[in-house]
PDB file of N, CA and C in Angstrom:
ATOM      1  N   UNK A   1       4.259  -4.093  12.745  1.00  0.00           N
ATOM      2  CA  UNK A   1       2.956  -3.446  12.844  1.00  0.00           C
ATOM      3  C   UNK A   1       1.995  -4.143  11.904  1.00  0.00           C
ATOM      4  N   UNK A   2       0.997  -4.496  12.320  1.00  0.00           N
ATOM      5  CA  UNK A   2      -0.334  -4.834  11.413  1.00  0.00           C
ATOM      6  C   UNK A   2      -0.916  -3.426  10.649  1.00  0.00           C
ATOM      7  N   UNK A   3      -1.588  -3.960   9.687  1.00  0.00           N
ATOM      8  CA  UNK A   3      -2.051  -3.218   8.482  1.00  0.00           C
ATOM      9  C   UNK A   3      -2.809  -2.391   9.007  1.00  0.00           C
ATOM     10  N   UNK A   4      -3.311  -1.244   8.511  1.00  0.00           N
ATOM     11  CA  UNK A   4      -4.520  -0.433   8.738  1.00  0.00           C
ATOM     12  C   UNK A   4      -5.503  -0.778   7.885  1.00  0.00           C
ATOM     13  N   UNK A   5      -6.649   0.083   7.639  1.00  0.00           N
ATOM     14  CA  UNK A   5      -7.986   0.071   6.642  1.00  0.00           C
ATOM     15  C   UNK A   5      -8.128   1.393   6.518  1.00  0.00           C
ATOM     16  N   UNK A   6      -7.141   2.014   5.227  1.00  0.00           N
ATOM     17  CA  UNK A   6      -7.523   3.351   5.221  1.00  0.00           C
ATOM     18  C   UNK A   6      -8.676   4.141   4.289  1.00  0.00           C
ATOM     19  N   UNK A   7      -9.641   4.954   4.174  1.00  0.00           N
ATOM     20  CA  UNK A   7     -10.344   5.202   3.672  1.00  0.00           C
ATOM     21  C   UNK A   7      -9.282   6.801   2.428  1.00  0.00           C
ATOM     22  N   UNK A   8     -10.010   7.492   1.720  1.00  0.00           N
ATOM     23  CA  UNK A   8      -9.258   8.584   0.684  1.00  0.00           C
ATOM     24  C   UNK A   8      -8.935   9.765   1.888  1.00  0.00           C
ATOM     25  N   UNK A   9      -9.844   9.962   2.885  1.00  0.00           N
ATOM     26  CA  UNK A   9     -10.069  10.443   4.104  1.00  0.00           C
ATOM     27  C   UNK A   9      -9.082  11.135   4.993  1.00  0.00           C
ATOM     28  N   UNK A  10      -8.617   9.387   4.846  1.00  0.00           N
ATOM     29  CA  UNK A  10      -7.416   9.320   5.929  1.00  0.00           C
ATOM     30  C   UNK A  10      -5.574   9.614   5.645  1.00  0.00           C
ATOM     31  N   UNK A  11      -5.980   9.201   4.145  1.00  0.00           N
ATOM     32  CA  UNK A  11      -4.572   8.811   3.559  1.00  0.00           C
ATOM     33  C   UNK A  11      -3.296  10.001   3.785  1.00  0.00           C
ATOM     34  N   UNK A  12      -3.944  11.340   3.801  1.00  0.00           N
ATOM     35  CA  UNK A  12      -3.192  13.049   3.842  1.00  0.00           C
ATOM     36  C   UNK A  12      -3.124  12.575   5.209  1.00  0.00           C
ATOM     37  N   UNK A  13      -3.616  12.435   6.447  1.00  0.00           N
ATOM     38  CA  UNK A  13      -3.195  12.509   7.614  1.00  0.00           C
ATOM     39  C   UNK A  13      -2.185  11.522   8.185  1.00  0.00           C
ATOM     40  N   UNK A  14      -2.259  10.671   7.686  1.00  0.00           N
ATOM     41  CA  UNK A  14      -1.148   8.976   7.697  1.00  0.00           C
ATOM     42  C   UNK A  14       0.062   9.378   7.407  1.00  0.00           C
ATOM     43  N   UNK A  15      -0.227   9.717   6.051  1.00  0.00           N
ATOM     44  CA  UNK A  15       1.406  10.530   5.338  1.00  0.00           C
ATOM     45  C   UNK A  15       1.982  11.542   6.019  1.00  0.00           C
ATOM     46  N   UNK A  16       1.310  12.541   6.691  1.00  0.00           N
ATOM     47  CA  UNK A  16       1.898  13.586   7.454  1.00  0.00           C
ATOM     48  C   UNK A  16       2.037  12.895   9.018  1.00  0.00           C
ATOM     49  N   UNK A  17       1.732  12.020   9.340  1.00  0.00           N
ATOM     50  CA  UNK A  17       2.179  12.032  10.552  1.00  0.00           C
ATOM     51  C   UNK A  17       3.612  10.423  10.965  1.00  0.00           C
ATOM     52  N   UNK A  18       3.317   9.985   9.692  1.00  0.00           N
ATOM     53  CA  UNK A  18       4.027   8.842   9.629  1.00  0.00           C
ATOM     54  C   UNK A  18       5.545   8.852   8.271  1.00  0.00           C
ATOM     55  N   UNK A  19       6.667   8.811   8.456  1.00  0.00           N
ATOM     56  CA  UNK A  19       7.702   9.073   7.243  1.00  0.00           C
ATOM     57  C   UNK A  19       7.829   8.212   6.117  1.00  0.00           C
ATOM     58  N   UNK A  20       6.704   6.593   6.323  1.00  0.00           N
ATOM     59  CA  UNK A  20       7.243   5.600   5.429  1.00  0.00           C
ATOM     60  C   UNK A  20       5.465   5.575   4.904  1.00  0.00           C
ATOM     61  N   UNK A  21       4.736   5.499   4.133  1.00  0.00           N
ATOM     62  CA  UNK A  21       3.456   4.979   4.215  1.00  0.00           C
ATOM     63  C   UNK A  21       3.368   3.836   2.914  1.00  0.00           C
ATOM     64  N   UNK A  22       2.545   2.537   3.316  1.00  0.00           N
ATOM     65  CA  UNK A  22       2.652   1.999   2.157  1.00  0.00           C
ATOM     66  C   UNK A  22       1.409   1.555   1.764  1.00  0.00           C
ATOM     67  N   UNK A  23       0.976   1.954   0.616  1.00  0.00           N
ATOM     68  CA  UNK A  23      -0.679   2.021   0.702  1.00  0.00           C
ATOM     69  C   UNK A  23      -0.920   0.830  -0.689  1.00  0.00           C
ATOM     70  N   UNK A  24      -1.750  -0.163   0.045  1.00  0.00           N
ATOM     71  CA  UNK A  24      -2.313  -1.614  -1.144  1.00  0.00           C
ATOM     72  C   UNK A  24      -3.756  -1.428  -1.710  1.00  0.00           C
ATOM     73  N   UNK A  25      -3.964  -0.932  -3.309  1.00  0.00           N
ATOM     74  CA  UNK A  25      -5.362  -0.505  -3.529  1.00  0.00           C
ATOM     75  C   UNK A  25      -5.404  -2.783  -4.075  1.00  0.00           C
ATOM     76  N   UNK A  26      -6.444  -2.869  -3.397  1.00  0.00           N
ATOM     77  CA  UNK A  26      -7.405  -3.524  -3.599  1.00  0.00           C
ATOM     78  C   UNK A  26      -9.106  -3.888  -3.595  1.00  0.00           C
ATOM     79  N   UNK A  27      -9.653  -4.920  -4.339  1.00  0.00           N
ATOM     80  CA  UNK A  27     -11.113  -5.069  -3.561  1.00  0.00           C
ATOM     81  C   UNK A  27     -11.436  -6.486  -3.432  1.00  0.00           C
ATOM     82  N   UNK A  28     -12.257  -7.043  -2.572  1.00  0.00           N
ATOM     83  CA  UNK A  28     -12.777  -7.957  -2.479  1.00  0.00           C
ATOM     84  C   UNK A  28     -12.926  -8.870  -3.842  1.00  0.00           C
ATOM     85  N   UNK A  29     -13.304  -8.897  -4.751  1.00  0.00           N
ATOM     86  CA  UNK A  29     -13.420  -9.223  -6.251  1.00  0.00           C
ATOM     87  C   UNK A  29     -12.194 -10.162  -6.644  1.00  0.00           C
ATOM     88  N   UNK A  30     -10.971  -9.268  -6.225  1.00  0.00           N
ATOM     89  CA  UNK A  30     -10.047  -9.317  -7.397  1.00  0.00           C
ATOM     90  C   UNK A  30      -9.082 -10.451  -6.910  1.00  0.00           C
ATOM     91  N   UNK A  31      -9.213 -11.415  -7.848  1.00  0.00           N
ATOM     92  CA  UNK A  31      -7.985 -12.744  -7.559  1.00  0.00           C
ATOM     93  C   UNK A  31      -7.112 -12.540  -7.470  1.00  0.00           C
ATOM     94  N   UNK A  32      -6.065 -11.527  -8.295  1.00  0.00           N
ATOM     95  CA  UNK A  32      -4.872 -11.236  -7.537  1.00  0.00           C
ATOM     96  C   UNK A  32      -4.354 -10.699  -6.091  1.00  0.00           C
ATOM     97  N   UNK A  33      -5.744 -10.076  -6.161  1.00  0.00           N
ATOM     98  CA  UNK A  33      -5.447  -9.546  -4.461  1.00  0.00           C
ATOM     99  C   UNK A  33      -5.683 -10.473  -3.610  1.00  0.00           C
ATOM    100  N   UNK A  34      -6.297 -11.159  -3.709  1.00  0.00           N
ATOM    101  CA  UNK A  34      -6.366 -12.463  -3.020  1.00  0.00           C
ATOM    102  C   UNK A  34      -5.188 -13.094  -3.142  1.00  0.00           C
ATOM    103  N   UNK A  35      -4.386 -13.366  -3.990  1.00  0.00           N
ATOM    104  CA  UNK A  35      -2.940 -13.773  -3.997  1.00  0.00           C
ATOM    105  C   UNK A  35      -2.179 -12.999  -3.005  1.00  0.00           C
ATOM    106  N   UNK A  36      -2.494 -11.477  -3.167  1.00  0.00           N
ATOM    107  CA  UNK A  36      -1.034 -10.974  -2.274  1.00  0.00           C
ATOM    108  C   UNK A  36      -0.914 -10.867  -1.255  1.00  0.00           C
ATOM    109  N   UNK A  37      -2.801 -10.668  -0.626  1.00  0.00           N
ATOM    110  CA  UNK A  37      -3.038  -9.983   0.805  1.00  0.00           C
ATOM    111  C   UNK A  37      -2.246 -10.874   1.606  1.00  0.00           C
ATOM    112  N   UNK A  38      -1.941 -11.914   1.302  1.00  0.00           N
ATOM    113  CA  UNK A  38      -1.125 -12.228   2.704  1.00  0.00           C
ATOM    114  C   UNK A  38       0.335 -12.037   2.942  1.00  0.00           C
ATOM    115  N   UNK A  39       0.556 -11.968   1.486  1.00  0.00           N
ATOM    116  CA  UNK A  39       2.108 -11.560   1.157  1.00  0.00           C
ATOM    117  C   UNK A  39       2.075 -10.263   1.985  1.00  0.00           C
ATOM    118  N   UNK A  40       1.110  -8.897   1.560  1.00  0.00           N
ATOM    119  CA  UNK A  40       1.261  -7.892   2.084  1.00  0.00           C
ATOM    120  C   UNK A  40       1.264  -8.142   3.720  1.00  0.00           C
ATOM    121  N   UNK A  41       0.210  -8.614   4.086  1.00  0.00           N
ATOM    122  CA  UNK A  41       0.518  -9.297   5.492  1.00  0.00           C
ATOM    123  C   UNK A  41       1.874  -9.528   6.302  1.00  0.00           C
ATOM    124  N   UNK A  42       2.383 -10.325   5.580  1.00  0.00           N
ATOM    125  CA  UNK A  42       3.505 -11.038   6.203  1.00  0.00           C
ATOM    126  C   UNK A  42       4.380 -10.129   6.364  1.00  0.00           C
ATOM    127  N   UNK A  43       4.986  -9.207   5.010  1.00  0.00           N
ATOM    128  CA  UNK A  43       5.515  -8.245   5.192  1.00  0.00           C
ATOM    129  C   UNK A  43       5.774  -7.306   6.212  1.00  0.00           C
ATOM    130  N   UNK A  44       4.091  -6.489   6.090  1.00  0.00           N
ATOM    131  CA  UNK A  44       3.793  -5.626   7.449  1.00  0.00           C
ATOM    132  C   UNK A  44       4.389  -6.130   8.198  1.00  0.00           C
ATOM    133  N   UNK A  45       4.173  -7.541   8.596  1.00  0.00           N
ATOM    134  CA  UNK A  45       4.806  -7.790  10.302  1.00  0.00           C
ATOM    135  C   UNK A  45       6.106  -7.765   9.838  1.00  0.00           C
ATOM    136  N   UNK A  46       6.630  -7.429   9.202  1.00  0.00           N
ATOM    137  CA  UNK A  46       8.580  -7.246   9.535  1.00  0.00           C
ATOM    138  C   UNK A  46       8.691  -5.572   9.837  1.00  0.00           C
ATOM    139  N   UNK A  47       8.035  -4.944   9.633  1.00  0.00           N
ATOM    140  CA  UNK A  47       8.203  -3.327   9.363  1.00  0.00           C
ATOM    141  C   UNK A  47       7.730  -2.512  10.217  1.00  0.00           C
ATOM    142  N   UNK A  48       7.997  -2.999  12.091  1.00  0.00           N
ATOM    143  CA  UNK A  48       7.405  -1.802  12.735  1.00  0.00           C
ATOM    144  C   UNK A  48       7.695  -0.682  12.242  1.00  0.00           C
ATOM    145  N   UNK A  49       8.714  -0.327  11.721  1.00  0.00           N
ATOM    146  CA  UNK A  49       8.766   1.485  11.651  1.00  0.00           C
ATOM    147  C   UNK A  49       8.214   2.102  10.572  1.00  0.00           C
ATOM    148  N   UNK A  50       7.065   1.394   9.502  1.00  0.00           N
ATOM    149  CA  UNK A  50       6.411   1.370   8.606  1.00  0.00           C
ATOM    150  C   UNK A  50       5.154   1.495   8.592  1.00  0.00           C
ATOM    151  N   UNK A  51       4.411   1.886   8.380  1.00  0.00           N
ATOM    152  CA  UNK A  51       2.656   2.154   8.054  1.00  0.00           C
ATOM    153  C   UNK A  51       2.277   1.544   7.249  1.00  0.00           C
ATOM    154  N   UNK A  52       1.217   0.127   6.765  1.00  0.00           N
ATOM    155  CA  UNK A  52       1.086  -0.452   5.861  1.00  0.00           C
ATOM    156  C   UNK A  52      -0.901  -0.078   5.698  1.00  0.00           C
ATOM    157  N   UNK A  53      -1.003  -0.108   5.019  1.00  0.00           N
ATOM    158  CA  UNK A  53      -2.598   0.571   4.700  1.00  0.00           C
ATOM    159  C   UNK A  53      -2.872  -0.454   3.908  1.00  0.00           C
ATOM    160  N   UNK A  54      -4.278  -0.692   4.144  1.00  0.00           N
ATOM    161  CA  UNK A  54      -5.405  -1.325   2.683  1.00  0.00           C
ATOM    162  C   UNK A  54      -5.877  -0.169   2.514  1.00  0.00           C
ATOM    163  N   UNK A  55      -6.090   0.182   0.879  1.00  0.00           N
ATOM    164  CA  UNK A  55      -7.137   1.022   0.761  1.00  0.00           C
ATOM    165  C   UNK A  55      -8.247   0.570  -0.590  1.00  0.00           C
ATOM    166  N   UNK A  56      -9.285   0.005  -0.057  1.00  0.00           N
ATOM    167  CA  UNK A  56     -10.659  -0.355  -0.729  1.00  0.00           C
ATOM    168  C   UNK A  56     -10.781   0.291  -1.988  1.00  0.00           C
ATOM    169  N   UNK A  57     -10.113   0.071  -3.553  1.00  0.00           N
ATOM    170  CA  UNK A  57     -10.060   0.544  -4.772  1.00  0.00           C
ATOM    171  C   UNK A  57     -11.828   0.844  -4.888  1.00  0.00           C
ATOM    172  N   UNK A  58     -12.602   0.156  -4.462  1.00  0.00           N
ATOM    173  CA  UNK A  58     -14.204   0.589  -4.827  1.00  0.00           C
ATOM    174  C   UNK A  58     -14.780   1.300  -3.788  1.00  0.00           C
ATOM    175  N   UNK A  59     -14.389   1.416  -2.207  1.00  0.00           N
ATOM    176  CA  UNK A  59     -15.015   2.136  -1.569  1.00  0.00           C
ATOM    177  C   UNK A  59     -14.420   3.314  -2.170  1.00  0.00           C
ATOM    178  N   UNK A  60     -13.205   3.764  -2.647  1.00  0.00           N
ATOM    179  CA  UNK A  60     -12.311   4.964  -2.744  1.00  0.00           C
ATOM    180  C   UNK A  60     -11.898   5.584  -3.789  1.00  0.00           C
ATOM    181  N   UNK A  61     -12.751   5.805  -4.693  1.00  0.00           N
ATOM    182  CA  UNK A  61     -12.663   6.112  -6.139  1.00  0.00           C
ATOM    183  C   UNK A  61     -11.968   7.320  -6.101  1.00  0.00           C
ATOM    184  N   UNK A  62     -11.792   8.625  -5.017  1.00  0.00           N
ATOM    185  CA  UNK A  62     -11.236  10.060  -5.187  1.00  0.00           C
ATOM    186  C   UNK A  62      -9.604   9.251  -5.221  1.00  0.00           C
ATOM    187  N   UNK A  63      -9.438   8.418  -4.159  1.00  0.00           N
ATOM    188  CA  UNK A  63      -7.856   7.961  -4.160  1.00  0.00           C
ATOM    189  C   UNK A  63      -7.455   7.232  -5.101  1.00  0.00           C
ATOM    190  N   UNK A  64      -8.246   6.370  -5.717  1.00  0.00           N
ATOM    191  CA  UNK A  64      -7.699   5.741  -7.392  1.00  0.00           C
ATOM    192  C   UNK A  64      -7.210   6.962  -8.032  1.00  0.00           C
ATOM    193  N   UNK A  65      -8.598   7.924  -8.585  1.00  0.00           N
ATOM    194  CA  UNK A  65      -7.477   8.904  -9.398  1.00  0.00           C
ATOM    195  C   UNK A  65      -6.970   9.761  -9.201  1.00  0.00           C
ATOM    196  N   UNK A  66      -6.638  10.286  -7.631  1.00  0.00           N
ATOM    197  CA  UNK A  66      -5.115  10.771  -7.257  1.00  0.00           C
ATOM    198  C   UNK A  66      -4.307   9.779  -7.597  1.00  0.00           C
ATOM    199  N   UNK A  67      -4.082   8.835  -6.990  1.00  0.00           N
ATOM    200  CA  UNK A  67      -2.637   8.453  -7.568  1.00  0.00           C
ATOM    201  C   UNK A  67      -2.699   7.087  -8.665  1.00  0.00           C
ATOM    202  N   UNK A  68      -3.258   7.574  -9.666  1.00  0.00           N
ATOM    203  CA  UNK A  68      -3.563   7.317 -10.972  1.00  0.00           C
ATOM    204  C   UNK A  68      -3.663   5.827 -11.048  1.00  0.00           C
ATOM    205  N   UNK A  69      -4.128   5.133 -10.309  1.00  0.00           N
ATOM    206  CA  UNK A  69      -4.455   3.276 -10.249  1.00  0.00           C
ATOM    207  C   UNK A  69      -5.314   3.135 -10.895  1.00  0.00           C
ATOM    208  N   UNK A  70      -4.302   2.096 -12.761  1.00  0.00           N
ATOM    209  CA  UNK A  70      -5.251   1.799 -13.373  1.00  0.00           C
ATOM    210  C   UNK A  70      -5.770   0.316 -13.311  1.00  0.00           C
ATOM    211  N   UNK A  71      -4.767  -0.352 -12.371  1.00  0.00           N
ATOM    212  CA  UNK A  71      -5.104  -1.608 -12.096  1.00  0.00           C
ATOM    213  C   UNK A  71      -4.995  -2.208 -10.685  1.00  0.00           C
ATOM    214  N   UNK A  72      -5.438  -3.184 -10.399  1.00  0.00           N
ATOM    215  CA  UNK A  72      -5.364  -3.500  -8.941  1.00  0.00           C
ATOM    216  C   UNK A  72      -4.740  -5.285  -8.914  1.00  0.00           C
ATOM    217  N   UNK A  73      -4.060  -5.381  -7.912  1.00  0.00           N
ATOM    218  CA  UNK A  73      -3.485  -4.966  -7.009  1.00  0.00           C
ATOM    219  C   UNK A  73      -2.607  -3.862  -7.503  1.00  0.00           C
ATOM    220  N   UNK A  74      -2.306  -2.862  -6.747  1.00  0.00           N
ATOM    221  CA  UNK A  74      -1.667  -1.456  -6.726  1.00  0.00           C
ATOM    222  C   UNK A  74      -0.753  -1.245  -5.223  1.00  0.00           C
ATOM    223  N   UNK A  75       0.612  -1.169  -5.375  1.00  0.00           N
ATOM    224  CA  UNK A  75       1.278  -0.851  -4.292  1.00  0.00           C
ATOM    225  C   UNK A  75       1.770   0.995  -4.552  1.00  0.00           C
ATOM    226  N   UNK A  76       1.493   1.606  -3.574  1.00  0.00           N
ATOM    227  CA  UNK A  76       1.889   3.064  -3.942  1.00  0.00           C
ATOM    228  C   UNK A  76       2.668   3.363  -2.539  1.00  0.00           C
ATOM    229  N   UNK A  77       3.582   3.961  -2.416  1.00  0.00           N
ATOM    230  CA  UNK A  77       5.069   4.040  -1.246  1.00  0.00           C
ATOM    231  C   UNK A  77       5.088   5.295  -1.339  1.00  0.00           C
ATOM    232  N   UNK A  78       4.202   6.466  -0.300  1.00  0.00           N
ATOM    233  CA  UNK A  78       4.559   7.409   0.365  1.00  0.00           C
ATOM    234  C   UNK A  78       5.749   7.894   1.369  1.00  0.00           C
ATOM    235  N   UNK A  79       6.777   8.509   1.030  1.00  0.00           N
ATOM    236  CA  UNK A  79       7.475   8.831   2.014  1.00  0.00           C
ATOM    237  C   UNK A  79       7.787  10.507   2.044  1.00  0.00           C
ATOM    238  N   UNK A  80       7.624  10.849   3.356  1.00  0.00           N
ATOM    239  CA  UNK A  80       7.523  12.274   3.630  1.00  0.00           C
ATOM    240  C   UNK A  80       6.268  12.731   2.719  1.00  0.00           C
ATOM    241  N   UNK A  81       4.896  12.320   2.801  1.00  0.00           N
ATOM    242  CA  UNK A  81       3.944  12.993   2.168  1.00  0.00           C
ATOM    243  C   UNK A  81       3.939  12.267   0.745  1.00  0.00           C
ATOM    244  N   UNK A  82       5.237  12.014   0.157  1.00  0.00           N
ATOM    245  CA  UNK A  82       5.336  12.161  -0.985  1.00  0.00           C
ATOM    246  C   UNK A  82       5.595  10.951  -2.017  1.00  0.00           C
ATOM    247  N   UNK A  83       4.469  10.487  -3.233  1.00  0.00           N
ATOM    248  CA  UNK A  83       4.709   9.494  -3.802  1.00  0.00           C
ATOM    249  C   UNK A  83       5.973   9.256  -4.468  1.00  0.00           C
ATOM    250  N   UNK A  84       6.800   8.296  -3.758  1.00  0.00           N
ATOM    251  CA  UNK A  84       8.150   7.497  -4.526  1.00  0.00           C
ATOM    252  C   UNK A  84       7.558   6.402  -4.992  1.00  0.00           C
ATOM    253  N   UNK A  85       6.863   5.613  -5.374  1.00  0.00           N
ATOM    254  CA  UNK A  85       6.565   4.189  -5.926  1.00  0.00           C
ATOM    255  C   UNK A  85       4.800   3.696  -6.270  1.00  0.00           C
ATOM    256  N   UNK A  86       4.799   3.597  -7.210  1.00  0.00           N
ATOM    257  CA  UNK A  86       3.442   3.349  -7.611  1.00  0.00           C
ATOM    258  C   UNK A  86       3.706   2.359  -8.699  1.00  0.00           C
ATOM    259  N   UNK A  87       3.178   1.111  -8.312  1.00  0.00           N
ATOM    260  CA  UNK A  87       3.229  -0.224  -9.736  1.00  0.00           C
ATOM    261  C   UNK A  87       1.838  -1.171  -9.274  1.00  0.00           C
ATOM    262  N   UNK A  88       1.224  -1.600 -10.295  1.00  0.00           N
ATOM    263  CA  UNK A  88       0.596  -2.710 -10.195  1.00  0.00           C
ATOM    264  C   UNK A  88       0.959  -3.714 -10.776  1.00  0.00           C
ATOM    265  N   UNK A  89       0.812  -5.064 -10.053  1.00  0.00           N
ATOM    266  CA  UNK A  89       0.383  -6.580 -10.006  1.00  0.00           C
ATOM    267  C   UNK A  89       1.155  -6.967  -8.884  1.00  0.00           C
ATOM    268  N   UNK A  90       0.896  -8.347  -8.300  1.00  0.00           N
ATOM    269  CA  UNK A  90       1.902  -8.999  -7.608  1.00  0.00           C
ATOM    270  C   UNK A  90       3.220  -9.140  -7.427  1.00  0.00           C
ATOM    271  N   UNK A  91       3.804  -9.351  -6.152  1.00  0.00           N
ATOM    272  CA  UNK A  91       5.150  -9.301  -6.203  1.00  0.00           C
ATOM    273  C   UNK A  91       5.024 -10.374  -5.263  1.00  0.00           C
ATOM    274  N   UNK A  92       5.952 -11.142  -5.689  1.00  0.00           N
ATOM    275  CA  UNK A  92       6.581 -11.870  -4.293  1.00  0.00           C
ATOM    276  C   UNK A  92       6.815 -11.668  -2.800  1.00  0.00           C
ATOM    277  N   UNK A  93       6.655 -12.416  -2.093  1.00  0.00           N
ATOM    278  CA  UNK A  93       7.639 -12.044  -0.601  1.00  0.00           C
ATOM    279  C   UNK A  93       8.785 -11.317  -0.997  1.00  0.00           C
ATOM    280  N   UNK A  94       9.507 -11.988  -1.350  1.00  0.00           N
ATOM    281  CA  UNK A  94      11.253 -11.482  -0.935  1.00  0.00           C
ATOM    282  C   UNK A  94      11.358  -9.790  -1.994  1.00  0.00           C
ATOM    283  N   UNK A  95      10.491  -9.811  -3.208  1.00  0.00           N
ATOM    284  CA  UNK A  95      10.601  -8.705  -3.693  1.00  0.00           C
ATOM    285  C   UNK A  95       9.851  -7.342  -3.362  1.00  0.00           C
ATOM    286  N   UNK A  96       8.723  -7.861  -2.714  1.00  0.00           N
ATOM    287  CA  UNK A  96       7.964  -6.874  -1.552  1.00  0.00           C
ATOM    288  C   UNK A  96       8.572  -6.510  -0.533  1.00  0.00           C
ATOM    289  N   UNK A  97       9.728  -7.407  -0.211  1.00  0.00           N
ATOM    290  CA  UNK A  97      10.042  -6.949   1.341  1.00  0.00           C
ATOM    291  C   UNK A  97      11.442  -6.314   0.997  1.00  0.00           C
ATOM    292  N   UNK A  98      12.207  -6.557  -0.091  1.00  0.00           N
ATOM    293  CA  UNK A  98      13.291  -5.683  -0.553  1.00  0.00           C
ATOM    294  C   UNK A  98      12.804  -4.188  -1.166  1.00  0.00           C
ATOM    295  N   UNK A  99      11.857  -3.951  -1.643  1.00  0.00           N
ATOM    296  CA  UNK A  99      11.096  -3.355  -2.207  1.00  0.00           C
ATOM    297  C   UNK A  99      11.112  -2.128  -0.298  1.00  0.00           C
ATOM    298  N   UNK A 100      10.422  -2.549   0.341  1.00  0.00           N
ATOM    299  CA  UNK A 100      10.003  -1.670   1.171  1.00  0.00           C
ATOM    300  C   UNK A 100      11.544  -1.018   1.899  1.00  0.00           C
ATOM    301  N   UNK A 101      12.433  -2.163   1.904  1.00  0.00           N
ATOM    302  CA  UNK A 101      13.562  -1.861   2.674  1.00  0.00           C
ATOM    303  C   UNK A 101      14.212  -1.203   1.780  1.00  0.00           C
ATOM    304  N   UNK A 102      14.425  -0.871   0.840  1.00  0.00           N
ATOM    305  CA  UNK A 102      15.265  -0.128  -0.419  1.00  0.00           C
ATOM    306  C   UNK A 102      14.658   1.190  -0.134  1.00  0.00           C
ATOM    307  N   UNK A 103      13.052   1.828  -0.377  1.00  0.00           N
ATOM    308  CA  UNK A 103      12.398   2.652  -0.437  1.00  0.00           C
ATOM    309  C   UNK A 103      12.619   3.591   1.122  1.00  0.00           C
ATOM    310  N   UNK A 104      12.740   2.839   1.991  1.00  0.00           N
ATOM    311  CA  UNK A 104      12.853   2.990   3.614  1.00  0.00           C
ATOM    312  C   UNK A 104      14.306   3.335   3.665  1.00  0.00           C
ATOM    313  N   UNK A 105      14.975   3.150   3.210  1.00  0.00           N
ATOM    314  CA  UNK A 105      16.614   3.710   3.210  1.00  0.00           C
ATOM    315  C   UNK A 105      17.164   5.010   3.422  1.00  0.00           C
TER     316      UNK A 105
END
């Protein structure tokens, strides 16, 4: 599955209707995110049974401090509604994609 573009909006309805959600706070600005987005990319495409979200750290300031992102890039791993995983900075391919398959278990 390709990524979504989720807004703070959307994020409660994603989680309830989907069991895995994996939500990337970034913004345009930020060089690291520019490093990962494609990592996150690549990923997504291994994970149909997965929900992969961007969510815009500056359009979305209510969703930064719900789930307390003090830095960006930010990976946060909803499953059943419910936050299991929240870290910032980069990760690799192979540790992003073990990362999702561990959490998905």
């Amino acid at each position: 599955m390709a990524h979504l573009n989720l807004t703070e909006a959307d994020i409660d309805s994603t989680a309830q209707e989907n069991p895995l959600v994996v939500l990337y706070f970034w913004a345009p600005w930020c060089a690291p995110c520019k490093q990962f987005g494609p990592i996150f990319e690549e990923v997504a495409g291994r994970h149909s049974d997965v929900v992969f979200a961007k969510v815009n750290a500056d359009d979305n300031p209510g969703a930064i401090e719900r789930f307390g992102v003090k830095s960006i890039p930010t990976i946060v791993i909803l499953k059943g509604g419910d936050p299991v995983y929240n870290e910032a900075g980069v990760m690799n391919d192979l540790s992003f994609d073990t990362l999702v398959r561990m959490v998905g278990a």
